[in-house]
C-alpha atoms as a PDB file:
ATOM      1  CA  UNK A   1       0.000   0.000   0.000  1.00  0.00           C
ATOM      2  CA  UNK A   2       1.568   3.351  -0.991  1.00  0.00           C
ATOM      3  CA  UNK A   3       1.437   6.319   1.904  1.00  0.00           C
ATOM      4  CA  UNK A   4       0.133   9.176   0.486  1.00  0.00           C
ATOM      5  CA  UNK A   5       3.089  11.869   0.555  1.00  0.00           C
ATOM      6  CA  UNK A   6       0.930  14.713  -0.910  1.00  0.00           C
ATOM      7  CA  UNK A   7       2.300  17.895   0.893  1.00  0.00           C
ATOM      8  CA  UNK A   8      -0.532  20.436   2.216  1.00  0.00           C
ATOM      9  CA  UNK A   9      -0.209  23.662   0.987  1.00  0.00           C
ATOM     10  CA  UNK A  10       1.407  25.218   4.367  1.00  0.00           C
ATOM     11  CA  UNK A  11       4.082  22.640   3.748  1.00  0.00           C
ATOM     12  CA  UNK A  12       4.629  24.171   0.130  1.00  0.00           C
ATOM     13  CA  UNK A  13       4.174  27.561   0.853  1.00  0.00           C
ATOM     14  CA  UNK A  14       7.000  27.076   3.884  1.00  0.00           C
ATOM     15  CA  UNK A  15       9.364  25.848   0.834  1.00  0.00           C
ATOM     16  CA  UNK A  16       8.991  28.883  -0.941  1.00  0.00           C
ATOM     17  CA  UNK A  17       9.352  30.728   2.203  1.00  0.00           C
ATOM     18  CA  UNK A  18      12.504  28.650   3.154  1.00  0.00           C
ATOM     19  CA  UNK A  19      13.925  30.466   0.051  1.00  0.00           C
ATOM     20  CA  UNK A  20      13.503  34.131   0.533  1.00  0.00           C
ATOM     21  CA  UNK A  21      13.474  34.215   4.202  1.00  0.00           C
ATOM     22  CA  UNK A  22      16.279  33.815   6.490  1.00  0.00           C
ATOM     23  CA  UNK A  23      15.027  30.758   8.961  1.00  0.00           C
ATOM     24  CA  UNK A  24      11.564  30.660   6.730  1.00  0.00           C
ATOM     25  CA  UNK A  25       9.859  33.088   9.307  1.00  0.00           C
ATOM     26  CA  UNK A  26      10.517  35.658  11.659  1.00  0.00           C
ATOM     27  CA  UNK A  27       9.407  34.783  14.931  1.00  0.00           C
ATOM     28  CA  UNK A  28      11.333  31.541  16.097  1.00  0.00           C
ATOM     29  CA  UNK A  29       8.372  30.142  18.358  1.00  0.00           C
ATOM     30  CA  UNK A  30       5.892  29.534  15.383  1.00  0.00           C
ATOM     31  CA  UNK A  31       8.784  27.937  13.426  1.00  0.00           C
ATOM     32  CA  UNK A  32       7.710  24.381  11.915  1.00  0.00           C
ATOM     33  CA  UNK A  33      10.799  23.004  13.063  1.00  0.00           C
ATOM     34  CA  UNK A  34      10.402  23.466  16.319  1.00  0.00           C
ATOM     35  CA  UNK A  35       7.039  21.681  16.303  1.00  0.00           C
ATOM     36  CA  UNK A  36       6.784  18.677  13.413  1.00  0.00           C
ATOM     37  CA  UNK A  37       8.663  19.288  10.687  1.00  0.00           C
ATOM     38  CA  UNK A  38       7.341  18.508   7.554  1.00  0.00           C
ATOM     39  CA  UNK A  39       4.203  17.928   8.943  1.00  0.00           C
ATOM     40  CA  UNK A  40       3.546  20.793  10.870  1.00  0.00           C
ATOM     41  CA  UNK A  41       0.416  23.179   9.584  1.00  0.00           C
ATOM     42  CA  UNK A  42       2.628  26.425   9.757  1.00  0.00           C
ATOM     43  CA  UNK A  43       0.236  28.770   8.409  1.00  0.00           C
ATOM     44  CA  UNK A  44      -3.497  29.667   9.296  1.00  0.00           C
ATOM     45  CA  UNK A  45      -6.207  31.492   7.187  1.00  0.00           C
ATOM     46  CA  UNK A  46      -8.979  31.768  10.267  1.00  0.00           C
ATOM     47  CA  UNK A  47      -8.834  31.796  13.813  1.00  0.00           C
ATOM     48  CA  UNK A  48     -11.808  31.842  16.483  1.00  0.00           C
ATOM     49  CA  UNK A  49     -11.818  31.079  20.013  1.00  0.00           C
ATOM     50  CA  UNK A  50      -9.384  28.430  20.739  1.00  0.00           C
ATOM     51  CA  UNK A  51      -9.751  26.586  17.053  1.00  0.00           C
ATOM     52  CA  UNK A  52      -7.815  27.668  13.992  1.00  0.00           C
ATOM     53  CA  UNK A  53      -7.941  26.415  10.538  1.00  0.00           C
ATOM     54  CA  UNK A  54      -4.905  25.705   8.565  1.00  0.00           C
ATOM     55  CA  UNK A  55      -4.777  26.730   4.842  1.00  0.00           C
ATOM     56  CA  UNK A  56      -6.025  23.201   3.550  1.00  0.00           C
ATOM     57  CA  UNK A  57      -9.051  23.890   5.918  1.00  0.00           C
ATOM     58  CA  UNK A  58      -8.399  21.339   8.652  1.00  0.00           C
ATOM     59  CA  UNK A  59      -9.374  22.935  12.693  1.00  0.00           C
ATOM     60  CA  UNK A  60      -7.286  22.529  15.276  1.00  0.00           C
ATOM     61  CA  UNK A  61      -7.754  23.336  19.093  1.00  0.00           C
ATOM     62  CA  UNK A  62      -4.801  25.586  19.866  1.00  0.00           C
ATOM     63  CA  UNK A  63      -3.221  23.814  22.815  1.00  0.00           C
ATOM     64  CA  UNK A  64       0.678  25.098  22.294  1.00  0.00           C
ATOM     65  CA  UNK A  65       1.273  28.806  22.175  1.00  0.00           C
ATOM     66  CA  UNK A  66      -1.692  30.094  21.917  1.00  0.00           C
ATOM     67  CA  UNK A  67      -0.751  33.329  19.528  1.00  0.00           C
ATOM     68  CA  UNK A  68       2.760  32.995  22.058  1.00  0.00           C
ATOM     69  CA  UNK A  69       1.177  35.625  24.399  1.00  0.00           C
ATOM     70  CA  UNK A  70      -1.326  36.566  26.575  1.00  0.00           C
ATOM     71  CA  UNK A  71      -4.723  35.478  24.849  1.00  0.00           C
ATOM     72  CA  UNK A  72      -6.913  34.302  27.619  1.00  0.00           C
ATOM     73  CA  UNK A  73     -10.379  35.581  25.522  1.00  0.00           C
ATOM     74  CA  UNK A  74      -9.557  33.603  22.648  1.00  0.00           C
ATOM     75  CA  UNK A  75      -8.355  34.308  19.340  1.00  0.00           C
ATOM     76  CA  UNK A  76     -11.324  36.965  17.365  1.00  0.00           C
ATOM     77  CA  UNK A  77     -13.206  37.651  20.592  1.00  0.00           C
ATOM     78  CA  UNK A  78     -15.763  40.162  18.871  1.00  0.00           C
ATOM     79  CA  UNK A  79     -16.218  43.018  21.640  1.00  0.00           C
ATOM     80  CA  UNK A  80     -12.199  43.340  21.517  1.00  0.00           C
ATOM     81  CA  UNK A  81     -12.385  43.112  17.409  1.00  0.00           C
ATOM     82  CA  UNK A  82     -15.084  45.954  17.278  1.00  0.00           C
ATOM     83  CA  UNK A  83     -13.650  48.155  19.454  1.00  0.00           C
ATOM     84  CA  UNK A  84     -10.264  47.788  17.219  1.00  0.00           C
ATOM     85  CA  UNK A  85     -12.036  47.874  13.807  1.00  0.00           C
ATOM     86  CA  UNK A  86     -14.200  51.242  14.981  1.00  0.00           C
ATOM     87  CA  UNK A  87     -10.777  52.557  15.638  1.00  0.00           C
ATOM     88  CA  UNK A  88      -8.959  51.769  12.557  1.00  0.00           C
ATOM     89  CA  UNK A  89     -12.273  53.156  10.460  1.00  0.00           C
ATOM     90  CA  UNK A  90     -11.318  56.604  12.223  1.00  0.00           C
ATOM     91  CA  UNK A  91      -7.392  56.109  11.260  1.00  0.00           C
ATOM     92  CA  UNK A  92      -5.223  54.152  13.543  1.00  0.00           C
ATOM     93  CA  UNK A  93      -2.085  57.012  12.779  1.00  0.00           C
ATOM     94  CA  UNK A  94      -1.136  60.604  11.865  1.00  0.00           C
ATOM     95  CA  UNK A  95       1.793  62.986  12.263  1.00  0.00           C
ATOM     96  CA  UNK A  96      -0.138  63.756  16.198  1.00  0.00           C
ATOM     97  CA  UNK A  97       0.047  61.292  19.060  1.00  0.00           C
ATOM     98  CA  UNK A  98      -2.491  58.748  20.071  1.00  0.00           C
ATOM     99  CA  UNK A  99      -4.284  59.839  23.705  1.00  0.00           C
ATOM    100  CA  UNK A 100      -4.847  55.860  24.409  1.00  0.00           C
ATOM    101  CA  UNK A 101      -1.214  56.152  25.396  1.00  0.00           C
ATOM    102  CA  UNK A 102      -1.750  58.629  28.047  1.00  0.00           C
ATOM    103  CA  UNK A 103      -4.931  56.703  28.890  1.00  0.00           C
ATOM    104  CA  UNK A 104      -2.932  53.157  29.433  1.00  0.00           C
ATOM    105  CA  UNK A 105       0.210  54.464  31.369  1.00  0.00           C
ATOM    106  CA  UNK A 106      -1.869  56.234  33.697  1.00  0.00           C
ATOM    107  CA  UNK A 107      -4.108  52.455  33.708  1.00  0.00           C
ATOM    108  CA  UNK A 108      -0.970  50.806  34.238  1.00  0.00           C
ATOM    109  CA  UNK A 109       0.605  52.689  36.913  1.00  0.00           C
ATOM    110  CA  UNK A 110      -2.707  52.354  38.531  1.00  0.00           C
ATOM    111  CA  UNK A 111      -2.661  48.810  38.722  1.00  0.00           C
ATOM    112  CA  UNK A 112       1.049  48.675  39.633  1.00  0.00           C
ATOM    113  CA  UNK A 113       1.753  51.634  42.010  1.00  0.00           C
ATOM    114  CA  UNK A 114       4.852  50.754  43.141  1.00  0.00           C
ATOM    115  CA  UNK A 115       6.360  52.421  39.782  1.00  0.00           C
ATOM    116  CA  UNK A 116       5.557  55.986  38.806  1.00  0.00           C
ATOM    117  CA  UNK A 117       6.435  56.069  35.329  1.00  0.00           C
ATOM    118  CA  UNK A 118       5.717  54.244  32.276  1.00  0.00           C
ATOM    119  CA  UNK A 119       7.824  53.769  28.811  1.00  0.00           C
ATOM    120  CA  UNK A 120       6.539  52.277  25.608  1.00  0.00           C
ATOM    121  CA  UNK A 121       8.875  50.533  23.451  1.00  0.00           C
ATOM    122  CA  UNK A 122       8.862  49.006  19.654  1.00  0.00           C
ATOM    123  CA  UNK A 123      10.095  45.074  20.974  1.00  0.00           C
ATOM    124  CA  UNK A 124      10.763  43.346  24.369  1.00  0.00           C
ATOM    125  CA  UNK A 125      14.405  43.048  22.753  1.00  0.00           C
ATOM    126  CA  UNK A 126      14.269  47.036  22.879  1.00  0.00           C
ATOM    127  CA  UNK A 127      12.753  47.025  26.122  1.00  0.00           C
ATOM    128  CA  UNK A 128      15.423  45.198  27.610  1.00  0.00           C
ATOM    129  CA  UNK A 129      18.101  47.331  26.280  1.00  0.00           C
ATOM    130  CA  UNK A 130      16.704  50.302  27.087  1.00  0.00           C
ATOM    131  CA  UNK A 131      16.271  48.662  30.676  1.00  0.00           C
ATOM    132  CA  UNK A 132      19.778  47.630  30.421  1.00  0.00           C
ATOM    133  CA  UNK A 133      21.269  51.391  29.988  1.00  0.00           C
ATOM    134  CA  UNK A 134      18.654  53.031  32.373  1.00  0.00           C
ATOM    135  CA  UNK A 135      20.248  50.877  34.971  1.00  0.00           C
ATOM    136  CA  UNK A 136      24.036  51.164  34.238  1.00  0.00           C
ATOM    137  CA  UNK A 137      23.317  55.056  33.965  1.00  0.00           C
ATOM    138  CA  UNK A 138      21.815  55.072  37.412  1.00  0.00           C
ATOM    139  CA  UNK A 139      24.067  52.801  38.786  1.00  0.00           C
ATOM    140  CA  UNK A 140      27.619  53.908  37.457  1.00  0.00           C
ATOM    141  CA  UNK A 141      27.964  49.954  36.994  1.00  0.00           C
ATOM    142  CA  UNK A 142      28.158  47.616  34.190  1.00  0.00           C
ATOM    143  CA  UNK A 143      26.778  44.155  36.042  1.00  0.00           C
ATOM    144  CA  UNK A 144      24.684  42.109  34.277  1.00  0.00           C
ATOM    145  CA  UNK A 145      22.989  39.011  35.555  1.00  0.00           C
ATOM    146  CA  UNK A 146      20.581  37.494  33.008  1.00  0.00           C
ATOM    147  CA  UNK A 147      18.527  34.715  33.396  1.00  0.00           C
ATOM    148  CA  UNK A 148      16.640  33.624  30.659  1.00  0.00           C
ATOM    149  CA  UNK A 149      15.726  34.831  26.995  1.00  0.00           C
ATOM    150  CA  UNK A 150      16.602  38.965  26.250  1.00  0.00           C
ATOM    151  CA  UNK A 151      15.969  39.355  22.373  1.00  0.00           C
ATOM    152  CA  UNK A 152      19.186  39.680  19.887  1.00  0.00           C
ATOM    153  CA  UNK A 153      20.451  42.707  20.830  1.00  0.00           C
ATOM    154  CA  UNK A 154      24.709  42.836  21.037  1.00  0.00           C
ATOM    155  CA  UNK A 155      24.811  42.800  24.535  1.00  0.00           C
ATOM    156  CA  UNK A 156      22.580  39.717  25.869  1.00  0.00           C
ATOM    157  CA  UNK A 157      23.963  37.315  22.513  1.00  0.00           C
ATOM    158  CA  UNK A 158      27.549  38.942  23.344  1.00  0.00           C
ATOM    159  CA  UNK A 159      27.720  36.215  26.502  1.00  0.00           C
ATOM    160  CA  UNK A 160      28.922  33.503  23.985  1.00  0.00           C
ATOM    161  CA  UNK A 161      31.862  35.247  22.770  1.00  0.00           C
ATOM    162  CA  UNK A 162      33.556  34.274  25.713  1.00  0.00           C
ATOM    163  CA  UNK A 163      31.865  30.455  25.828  1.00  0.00           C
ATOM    164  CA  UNK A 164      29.534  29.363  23.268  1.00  0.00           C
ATOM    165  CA  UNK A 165      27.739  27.670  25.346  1.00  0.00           C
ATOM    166  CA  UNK A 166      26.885  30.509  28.237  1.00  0.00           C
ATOM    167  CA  UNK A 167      23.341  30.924  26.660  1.00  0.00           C
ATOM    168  CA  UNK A 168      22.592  27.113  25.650  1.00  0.00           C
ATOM    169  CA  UNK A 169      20.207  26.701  28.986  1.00  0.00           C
ATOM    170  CA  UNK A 170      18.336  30.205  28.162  1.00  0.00           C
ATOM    171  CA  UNK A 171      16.665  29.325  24.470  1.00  0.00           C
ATOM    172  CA  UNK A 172      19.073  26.566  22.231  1.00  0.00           C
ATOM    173  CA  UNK A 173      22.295  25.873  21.804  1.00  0.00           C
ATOM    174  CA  UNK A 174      24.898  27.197  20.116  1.00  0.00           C
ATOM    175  CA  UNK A 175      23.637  30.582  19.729  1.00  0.00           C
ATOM    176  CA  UNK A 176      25.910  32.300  16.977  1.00  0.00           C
ATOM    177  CA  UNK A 177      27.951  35.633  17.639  1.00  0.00           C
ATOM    178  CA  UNK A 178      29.105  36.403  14.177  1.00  0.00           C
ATOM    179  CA  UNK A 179      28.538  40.038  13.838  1.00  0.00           C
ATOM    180  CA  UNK A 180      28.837  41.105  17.351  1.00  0.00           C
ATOM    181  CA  UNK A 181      32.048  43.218  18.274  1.00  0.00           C
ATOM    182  CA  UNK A 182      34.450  41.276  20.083  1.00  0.00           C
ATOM    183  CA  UNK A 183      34.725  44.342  22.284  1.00  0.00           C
ATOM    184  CA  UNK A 184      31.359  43.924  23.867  1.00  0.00           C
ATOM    185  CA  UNK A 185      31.229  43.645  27.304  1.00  0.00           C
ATOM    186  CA  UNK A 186      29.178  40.426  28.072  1.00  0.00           C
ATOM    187  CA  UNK A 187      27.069  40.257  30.861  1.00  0.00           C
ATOM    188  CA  UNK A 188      29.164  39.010  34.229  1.00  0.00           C
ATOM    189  CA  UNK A 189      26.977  35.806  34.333  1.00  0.00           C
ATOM    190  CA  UNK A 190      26.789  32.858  32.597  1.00  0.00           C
ATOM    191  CA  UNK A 191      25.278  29.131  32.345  1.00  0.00           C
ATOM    192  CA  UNK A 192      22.362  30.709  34.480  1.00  0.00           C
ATOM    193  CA  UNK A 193      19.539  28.535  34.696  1.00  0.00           C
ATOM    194  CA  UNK A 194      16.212  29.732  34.177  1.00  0.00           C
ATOM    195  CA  UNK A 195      15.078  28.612  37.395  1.00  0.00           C
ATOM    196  CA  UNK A 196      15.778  31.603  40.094  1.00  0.00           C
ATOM    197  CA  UNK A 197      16.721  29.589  43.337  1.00  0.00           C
ATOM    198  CA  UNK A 198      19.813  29.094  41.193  1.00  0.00           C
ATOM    199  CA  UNK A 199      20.718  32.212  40.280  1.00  0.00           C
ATOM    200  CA  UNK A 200      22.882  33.199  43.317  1.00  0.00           C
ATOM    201  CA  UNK A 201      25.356  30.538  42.444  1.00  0.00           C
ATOM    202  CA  UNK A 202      26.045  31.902  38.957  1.00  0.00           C
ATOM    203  CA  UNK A 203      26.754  35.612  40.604  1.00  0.00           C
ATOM    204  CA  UNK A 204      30.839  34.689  41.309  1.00  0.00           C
ATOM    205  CA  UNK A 205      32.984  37.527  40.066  1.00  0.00           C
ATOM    206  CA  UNK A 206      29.998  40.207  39.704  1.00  0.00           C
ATOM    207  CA  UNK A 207      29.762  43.787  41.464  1.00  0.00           C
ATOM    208  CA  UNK A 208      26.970  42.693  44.189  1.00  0.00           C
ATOM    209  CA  UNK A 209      27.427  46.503  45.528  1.00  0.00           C
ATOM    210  CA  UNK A 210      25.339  47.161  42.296  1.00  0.00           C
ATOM    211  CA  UNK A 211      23.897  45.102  39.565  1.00  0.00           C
ATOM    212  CA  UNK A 212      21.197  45.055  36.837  1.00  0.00           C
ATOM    213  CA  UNK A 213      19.275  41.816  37.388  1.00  0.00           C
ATOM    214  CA  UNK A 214      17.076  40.969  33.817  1.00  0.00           C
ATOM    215  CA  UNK A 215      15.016  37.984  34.464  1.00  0.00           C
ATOM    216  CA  UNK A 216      12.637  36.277  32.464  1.00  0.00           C
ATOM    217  CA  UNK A 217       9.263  34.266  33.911  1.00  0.00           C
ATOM    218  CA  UNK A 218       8.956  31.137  31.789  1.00  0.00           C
ATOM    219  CA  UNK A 219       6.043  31.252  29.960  1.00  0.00           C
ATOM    220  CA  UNK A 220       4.703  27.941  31.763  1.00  0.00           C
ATOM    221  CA  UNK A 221       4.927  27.265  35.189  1.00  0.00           C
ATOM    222  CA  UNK A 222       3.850  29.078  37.537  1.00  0.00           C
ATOM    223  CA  UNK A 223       6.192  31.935  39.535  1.00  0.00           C
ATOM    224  CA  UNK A 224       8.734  30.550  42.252  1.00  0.00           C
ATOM    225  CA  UNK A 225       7.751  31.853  45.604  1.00  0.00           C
ATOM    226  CA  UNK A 226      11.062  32.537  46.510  1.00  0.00           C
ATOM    227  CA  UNK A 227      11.620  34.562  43.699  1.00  0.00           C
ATOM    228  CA  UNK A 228      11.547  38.137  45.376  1.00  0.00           C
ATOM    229  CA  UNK A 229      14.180  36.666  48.487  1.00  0.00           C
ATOM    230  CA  UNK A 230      16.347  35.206  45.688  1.00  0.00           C
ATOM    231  CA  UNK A 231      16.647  38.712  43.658  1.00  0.00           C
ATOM    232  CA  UNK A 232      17.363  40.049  46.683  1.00  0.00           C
ATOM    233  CA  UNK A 233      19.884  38.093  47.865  1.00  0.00           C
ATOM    234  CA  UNK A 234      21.695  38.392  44.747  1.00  0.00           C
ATOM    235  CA  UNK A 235      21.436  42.240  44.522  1.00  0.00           C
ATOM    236  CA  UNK A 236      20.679  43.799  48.321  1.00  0.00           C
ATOM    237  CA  UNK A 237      21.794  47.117  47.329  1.00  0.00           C
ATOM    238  CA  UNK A 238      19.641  50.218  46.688  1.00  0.00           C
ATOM    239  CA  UNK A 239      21.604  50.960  43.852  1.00  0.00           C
ATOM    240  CA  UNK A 240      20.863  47.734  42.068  1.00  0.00           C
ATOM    241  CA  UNK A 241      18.423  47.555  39.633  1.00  0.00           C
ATOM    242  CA  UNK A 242      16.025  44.009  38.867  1.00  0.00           C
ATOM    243  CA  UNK A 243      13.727  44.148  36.117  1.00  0.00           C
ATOM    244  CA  UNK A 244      11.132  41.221  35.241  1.00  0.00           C
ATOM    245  CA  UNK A 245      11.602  40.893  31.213  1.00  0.00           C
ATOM    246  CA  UNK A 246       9.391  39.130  28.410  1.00  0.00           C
ATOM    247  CA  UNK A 247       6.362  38.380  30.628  1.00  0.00           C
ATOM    248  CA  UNK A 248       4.087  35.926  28.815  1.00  0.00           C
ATOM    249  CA  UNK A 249       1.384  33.694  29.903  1.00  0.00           C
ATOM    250  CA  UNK A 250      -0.525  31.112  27.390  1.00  0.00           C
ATOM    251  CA  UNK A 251      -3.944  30.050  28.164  1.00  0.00           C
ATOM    252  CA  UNK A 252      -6.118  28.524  25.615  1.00  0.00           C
ATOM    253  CA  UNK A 253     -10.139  29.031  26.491  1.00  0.00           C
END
């Protein structure tokens, strides 16, 4: 009996993709490889709830990363879509700001008084650098202790200059630094595991007096309870900075 070896057409269309785009897509968490390859749907025309349908029409319940972000309504949840499409009928830019971004930092300082301020940024990978030079400007320090994934920017992907393998526990191994000035200062830690009772034995040779602490809650399980007596027994001065990076949550409904 021959197997039928017909390829659906998110399998061809991730061939041609394979071709013009570096890795196939952009975001490594929705990359086919990662998942099935060869088999893997890839791409999706509809989505509804917890169900999508690939491009050959099949539904699937969405049980992995659910959009890889916060999505507990559901994919298409229609009093969030017609609030968004009345907006973009008005015209969702001009040359003049936006007021729903005074409207959500003053929400979100609300929620979360113990900061005073709010910044909007582009990417979490800009987020994190920004982070990154608020801290070492405020500190007079250059500590870094990471745990977990930071984006691509020179500084996080600069820890495997010094030992290609210093980021293998945080996203994959190997992570390349072709590109990245052998000059960069790397970030003082290394091998850190992404669980936080472990972090104060990957501190040896950093300035405790003040450091920049960029962590990053799996996307999983749920928070350690230690985690706010392991920050700060890693960094107990007032000059030390921890920041809480790439928050995510996935929970199909």
């Amino acid at each position: 009996m021959k197997k039928n070896k017909k390829k659906s057409f998110g399998q061809k269309l991730w061939r041609r993709a394979t071709k013009i785009i570096p890795t196939g897509n952009m975001l490594l968490s929705k990359n086919p490889n990662r998942f099935l390859p060869g088999k893997w749907p890839t791409y999706y025309k509809k989505a509804k709830g917890c169900f999508i349908w690939d491009l050959d029409g099949k539904k699937y319940i969405d049980v992995s990363t659910m959009g890889f972000g916060t999505n507990i309504l559901g994919y298409s949840n229609s009093k969030v879509d017609n609030v968004v499409s009345n907006f973009i009928k008005k015209g969702n830019m001009s040359t003049l700001n936006s007021p729903e971004e005074v409207f959500l930092a003053e929400k979100l300082v609300q929620m979360h008084p113990w900061f005073k301020m709010v910044r909007f940024a582009r990417t979490g990978g800009e987020a994190n650098s920004v982070a990154i030079r608020i801290s070492r400007a405020a500190s007079g320090k250059d500590g870094v202790a990471v745990c977990g994934y930071h984006g691509w920017h020179d500084w996080y992907l600069s820890s495997n200059l010094q030992d290609k393998k210093n980021l293998d526990t945080h996203l994959f191994k190997s992570l390349q630094t072709d590109g990245i000035p052998k000059h960069t200062k790397p970030p003082k830690t290394h091998k850190t595991s992404k669980h936080t009772q472990k972090l104060p034995t990957h501190t040896t040779g950093i300035e405790t007096t003040s450091v920049t602490l960029l962590i990053n809650s799996e996307s999983n399980p749920e928070p350690v309870p230690s985690l706010s007596t392991e920050v700060n027994t890693i960094s107990p001065a007032p000059s030390s900075s921890a920041f809480f990076a790439h928050l995510v949550t996935s929970m199909p409904v």
